[in-house]
Protein backbone atom coordinates (compact mmCIF):
# COMPACT_ATOMS: atom_id res chain seq x y z
CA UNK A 1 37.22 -50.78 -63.07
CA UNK A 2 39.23 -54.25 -62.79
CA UNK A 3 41.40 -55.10 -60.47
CA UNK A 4 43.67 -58.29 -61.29
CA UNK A 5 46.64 -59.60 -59.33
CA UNK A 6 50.25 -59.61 -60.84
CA UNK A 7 53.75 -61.24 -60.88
CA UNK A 8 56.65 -58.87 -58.91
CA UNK A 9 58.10 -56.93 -62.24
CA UNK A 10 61.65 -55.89 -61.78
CA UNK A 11 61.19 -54.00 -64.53
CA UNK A 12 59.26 -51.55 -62.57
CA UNK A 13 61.00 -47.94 -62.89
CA UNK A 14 60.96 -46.51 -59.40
CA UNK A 15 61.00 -43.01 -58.44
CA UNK A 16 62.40 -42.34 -54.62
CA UNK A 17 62.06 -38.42 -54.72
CA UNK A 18 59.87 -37.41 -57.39
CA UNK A 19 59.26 -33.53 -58.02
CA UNK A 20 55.48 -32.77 -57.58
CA UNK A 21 53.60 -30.26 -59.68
CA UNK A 22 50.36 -28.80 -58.45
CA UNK A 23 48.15 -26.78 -60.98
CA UNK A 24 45.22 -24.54 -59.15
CA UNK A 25 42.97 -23.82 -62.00
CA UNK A 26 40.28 -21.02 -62.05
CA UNK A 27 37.85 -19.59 -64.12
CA UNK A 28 36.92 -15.85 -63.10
CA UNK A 29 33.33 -16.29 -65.06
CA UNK A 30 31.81 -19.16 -67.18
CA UNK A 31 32.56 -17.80 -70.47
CA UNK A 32 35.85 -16.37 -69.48
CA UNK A 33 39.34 -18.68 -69.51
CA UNK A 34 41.30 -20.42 -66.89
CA UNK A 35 43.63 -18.98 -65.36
CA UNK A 36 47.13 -20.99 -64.16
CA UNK A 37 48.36 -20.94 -60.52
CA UNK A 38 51.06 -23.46 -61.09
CA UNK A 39 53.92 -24.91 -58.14
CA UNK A 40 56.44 -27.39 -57.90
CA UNK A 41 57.30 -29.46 -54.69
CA UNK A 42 59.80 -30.39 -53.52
CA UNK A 43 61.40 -32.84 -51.07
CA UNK A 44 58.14 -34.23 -49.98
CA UNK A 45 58.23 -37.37 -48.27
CA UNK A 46 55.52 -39.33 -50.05
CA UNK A 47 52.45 -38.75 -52.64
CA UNK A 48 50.08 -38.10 -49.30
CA UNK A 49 51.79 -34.52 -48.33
CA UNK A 50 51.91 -33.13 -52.09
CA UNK A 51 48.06 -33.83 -52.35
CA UNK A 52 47.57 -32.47 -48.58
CA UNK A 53 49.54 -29.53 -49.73
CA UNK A 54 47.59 -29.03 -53.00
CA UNK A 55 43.86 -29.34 -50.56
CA UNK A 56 45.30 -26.76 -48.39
CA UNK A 57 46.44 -24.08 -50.61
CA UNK A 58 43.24 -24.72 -53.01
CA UNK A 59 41.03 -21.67 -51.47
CA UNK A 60 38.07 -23.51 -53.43
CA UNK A 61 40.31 -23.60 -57.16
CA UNK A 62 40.45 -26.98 -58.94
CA UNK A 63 43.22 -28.49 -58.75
CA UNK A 64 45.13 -30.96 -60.44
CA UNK A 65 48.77 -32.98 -58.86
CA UNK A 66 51.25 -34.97 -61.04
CA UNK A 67 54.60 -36.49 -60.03
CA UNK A 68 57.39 -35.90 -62.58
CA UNK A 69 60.62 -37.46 -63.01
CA UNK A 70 62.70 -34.40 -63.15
CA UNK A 71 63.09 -31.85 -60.78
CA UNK A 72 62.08 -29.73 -63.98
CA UNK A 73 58.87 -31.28 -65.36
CA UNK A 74 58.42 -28.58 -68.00
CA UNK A 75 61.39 -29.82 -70.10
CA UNK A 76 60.09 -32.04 -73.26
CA UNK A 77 61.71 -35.38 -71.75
CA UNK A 78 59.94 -35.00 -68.33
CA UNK A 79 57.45 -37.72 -67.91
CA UNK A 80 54.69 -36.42 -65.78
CA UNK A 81 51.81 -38.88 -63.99
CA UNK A 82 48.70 -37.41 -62.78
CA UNK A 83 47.66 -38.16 -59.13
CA UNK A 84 44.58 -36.17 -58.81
CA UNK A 85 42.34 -33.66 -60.59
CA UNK A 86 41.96 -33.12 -64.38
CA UNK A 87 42.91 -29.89 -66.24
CA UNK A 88 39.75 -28.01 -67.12
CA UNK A 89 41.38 -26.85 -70.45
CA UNK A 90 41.53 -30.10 -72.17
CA UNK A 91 39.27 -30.72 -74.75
CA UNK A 92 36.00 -33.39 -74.18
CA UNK A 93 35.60 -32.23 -70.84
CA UNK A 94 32.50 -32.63 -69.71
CA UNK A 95 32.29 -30.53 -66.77
């Protein structure tokens, strides 16, 4: 990792209420495929409860948390950011 310092940008895009989408991912046997428990949050008042909220309702599943945009991130001009986690189904996973 390296960490440098920057200028203030005020070309910084800022998000005050993002919608939060938490994906619990589990596999029922090693050879099997993962299944999708997926949620959206809502008017949560910063990063810090959505990933509280994810660790909580986890029950042991991975789990992955990304902030969207959009109150819909599904929709094909949603931009979605991951916070935590990694999706199990991508490929090169090492895991």
């Amino acid at each position: 990792m390296e960490a440098r310092s920057v200028e203030h940008s005020s070309s910084i895009i800022r998000i005050d209420a993002p919608t939060y989408r938490v994906e619990f991912w589990e596999q029922p046997r090693p050879d099997y495929a993962w299944n999708l428990d997926a949620w959206l949050l809502t008017e949560c008042t910063s990063a810090n409860e959505a990933l509280s909220w994810a660790e909580t309702h986890a029950n042991g599943r991975r789990y992955v948390v990304l902030a969207s945009d959009t109150a819909e991130p599904s929709g094909e001009d949603a931009t979605e950011m991951v916070l935590f986690g990694t999706d199990p189904t991508q490929a090169n996973r090492k895991d």
